[in-house]
N, C-alpha and C. Protein backbone atom coordinates (compact mmCIF):
# COMPACT_ATOMS: atom_id res chain seq x y z
N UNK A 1 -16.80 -7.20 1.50
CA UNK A 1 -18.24 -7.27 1.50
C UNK A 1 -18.80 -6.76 2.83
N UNK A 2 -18.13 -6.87 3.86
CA UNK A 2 -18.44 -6.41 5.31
C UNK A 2 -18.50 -5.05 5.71
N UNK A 3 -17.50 -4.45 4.62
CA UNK A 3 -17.26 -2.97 4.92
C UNK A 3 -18.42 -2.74 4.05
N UNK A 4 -18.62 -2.80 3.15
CA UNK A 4 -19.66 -2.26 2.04
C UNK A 4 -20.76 -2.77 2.85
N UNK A 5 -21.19 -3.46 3.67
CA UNK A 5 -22.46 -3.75 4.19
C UNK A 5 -22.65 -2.69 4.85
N UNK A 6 -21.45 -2.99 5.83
CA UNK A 6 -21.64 -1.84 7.05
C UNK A 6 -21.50 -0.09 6.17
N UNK A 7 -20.99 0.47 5.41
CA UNK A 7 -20.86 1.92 4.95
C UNK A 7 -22.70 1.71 4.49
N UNK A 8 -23.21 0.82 3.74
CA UNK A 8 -24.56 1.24 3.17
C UNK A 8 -25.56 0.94 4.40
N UNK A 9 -25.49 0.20 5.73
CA UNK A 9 -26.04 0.09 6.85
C UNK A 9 -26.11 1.71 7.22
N UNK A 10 -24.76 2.60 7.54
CA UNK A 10 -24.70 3.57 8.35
C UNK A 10 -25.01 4.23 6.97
N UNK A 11 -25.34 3.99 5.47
CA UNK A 11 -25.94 5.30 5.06
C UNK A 11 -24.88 6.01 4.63
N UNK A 12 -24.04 5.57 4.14
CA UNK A 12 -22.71 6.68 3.57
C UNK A 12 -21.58 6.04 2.48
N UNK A 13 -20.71 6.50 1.86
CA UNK A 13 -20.26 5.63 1.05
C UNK A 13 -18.53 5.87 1.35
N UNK A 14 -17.76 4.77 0.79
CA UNK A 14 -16.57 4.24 0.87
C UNK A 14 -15.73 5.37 0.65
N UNK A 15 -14.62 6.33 1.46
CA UNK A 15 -13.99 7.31 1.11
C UNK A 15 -13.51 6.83 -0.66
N UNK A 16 -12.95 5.48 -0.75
CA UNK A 16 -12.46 5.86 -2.07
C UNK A 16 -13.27 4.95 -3.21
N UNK A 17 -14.54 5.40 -2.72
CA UNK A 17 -15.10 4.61 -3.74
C UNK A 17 -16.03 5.47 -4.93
N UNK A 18 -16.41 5.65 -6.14
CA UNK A 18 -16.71 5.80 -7.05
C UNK A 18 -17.85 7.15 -6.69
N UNK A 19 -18.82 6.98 -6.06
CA UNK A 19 -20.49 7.04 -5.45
C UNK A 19 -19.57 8.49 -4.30
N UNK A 20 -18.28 8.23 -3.54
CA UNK A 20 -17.35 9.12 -2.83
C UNK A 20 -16.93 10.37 -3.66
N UNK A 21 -16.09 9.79 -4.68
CA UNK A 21 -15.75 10.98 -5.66
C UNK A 21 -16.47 12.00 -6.47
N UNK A 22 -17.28 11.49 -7.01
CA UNK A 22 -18.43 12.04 -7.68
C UNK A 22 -19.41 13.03 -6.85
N UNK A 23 -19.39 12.29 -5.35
CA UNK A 23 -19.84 14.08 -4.42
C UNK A 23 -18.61 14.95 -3.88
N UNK A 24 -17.69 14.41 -4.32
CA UNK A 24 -16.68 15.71 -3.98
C UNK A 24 -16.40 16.84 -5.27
N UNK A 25 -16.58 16.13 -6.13
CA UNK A 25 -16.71 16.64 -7.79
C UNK A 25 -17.94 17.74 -7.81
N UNK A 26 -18.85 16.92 -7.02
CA UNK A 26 -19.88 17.76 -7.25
C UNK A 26 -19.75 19.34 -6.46
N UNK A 27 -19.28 19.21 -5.32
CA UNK A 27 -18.90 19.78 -4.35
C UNK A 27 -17.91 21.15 -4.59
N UNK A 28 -17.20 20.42 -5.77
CA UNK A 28 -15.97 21.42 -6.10
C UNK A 28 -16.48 22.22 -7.17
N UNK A 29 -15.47 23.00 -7.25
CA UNK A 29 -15.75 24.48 -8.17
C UNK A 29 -15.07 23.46 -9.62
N UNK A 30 -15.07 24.74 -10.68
CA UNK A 30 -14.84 24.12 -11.76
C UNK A 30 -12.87 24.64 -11.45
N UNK A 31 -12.85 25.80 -11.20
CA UNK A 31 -11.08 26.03 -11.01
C UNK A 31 -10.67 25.07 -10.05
N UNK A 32 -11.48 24.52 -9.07
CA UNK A 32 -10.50 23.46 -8.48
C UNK A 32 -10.03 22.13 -8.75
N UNK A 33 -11.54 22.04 -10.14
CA UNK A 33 -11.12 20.62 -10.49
C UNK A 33 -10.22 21.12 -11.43
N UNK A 34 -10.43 22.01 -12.38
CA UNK A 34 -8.93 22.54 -13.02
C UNK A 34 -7.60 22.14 -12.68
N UNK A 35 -7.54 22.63 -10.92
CA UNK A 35 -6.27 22.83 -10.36
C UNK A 35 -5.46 21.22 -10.01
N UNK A 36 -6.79 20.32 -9.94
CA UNK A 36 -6.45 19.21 -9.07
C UNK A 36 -5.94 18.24 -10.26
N UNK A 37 -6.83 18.98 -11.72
CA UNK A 37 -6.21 18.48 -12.82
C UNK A 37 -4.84 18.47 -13.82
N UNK A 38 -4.72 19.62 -13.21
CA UNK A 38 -3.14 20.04 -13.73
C UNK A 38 -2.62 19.30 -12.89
N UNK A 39 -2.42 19.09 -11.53
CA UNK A 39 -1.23 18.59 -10.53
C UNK A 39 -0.92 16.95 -10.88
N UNK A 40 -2.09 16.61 -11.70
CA UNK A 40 -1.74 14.66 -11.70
C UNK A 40 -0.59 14.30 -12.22
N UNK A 41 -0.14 13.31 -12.11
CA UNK A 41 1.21 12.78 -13.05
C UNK A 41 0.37 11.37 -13.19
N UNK A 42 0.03 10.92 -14.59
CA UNK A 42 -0.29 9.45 -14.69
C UNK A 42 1.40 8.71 -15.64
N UNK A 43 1.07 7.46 -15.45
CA UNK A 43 1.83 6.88 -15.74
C UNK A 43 1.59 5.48 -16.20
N UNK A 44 1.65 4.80 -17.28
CA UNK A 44 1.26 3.68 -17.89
C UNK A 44 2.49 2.44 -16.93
N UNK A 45 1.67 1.49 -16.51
CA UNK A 45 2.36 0.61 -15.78
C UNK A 45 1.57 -0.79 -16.44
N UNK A 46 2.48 -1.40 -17.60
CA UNK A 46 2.64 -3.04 -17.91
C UNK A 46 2.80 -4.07 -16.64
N UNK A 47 2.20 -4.74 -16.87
CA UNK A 47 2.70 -6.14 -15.71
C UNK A 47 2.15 -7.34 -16.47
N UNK A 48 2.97 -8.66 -15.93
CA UNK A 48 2.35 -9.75 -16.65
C UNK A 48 1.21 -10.21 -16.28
N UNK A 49 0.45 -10.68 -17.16
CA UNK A 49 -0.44 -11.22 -16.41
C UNK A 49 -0.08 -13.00 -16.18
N UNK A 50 -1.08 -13.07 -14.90
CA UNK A 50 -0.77 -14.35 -14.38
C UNK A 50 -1.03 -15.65 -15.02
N UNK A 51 -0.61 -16.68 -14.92
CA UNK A 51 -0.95 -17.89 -15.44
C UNK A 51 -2.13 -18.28 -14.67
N UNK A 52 -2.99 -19.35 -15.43
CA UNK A 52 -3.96 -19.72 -15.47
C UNK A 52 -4.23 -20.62 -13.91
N UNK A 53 -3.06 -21.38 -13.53
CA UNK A 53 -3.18 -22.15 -12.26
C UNK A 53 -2.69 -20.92 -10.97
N UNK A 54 -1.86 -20.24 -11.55
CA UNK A 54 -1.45 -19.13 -10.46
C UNK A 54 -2.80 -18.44 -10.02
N UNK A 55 -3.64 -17.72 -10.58
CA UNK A 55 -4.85 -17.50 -10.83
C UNK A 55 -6.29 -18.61 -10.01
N UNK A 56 -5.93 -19.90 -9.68
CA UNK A 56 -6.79 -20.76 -9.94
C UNK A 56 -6.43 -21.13 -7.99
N UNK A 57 -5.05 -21.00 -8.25
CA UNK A 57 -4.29 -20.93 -6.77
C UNK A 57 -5.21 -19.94 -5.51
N UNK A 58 -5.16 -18.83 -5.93
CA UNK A 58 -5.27 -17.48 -5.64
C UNK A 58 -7.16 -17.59 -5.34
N UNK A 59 -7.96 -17.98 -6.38
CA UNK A 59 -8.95 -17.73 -6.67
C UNK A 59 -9.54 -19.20 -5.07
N UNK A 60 -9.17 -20.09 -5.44
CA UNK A 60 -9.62 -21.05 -4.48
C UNK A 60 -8.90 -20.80 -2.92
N UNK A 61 -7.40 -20.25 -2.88
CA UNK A 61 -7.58 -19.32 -1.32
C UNK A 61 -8.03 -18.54 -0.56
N UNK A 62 -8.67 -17.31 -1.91
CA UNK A 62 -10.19 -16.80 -1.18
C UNK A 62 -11.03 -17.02 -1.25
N UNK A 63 -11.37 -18.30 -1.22
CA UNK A 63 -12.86 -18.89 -1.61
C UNK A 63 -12.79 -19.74 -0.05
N UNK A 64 -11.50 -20.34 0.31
CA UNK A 64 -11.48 -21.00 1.62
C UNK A 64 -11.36 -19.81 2.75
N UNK A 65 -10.82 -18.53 2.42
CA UNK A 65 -10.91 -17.72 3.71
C UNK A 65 -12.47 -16.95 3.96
N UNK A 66 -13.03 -16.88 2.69
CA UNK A 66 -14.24 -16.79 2.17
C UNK A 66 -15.24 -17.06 3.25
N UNK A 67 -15.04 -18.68 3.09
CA UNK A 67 -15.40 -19.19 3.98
C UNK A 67 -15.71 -19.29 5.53
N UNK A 68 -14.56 -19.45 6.01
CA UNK A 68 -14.07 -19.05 6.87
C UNK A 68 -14.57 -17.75 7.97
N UNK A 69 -14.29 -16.90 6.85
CA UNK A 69 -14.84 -15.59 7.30
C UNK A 69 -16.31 -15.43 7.62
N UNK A 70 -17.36 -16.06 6.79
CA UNK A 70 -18.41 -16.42 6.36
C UNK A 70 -19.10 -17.44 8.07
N UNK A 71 -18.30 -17.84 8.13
CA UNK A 71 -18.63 -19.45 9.82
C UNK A 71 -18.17 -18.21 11.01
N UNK A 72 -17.22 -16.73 10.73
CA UNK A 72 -17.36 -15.84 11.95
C UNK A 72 -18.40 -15.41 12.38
N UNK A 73 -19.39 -15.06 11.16
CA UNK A 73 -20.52 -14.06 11.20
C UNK A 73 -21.93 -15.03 11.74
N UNK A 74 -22.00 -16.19 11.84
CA UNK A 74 -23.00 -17.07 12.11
C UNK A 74 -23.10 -16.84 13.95
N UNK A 75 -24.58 -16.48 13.79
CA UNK A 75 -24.85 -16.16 15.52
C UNK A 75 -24.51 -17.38 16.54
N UNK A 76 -24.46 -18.19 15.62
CA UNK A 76 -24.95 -20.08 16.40
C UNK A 76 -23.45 -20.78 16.71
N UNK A 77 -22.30 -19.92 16.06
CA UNK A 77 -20.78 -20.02 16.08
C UNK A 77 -21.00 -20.26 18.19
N UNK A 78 -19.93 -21.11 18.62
CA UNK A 78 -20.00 -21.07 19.89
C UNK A 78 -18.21 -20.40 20.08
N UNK A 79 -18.07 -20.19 21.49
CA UNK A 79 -16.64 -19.79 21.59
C UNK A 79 -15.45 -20.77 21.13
N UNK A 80 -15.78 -21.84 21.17
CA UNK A 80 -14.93 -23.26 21.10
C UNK A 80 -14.82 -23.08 19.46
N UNK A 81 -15.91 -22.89 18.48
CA UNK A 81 -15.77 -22.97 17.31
C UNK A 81 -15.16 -21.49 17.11
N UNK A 82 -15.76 -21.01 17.64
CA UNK A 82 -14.98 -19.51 16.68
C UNK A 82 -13.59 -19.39 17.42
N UNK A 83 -12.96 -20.35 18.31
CA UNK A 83 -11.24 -19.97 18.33
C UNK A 83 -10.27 -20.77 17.25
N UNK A 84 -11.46 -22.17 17.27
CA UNK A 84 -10.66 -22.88 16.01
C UNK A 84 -11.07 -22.60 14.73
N UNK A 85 -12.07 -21.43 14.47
CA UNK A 85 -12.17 -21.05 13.05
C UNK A 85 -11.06 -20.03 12.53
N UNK A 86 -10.82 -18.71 14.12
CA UNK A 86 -9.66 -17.99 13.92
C UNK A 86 -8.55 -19.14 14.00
N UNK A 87 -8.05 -19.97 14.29
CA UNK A 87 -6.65 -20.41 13.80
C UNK A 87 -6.51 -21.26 12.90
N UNK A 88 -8.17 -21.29 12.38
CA UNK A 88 -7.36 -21.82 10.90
C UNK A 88 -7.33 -20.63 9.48
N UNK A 89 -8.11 -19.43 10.28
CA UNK A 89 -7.98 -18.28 9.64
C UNK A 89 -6.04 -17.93 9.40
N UNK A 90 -5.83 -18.10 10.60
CA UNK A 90 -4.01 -17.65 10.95
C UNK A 90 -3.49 -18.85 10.23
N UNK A 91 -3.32 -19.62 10.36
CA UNK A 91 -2.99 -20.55 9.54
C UNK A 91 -2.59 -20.58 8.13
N UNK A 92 -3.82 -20.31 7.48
CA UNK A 92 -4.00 -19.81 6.38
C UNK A 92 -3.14 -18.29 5.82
């Protein structure tokens, strides 16, 4: 969320993001997207999906670094708090 603040602050978008590709597309000739189209190799890749608590695990550890991250950006953070917010960042 920080990077996406900051790329739409400075006015520009994410090398690999969606809004990125689409002006290089635009940019390109039609033989190059040709060319760039022949060279792909895709490949179908299965994986399991996760269980419901694995998931629930996962989902509530970034919700606490979330956090966390969230008590860096506060102007009113003093030095004392923001060394023990980074080590419970490391911690984590």
């Amino acid at each position: 969320m920080r990077r996406r603040r900051d790329y739409e602050l400075e006015g520009r978008a994410a090398h690999d993001s969606l809004e990125a590709t689409f002006a290089t597309l635009d940019a390109a000739s039609p033989d190059e997207i040709a060319a760039a189209a022949a060279r792909l190799s895709l490949e179908l890749v299965l994986t399991a999906h996760p269980t419901e608590a694995a998931r629930r695990t996962v989902l509530a550890a970034h919700l606490r670094l979330a956090e966390l991250l969230d008590r860096l950006d506060d102007a009113r953070l003093t030095e004392r708090g923001r060394t023990e917010v980074e080590g419970r960042l490391a911690r984590r």
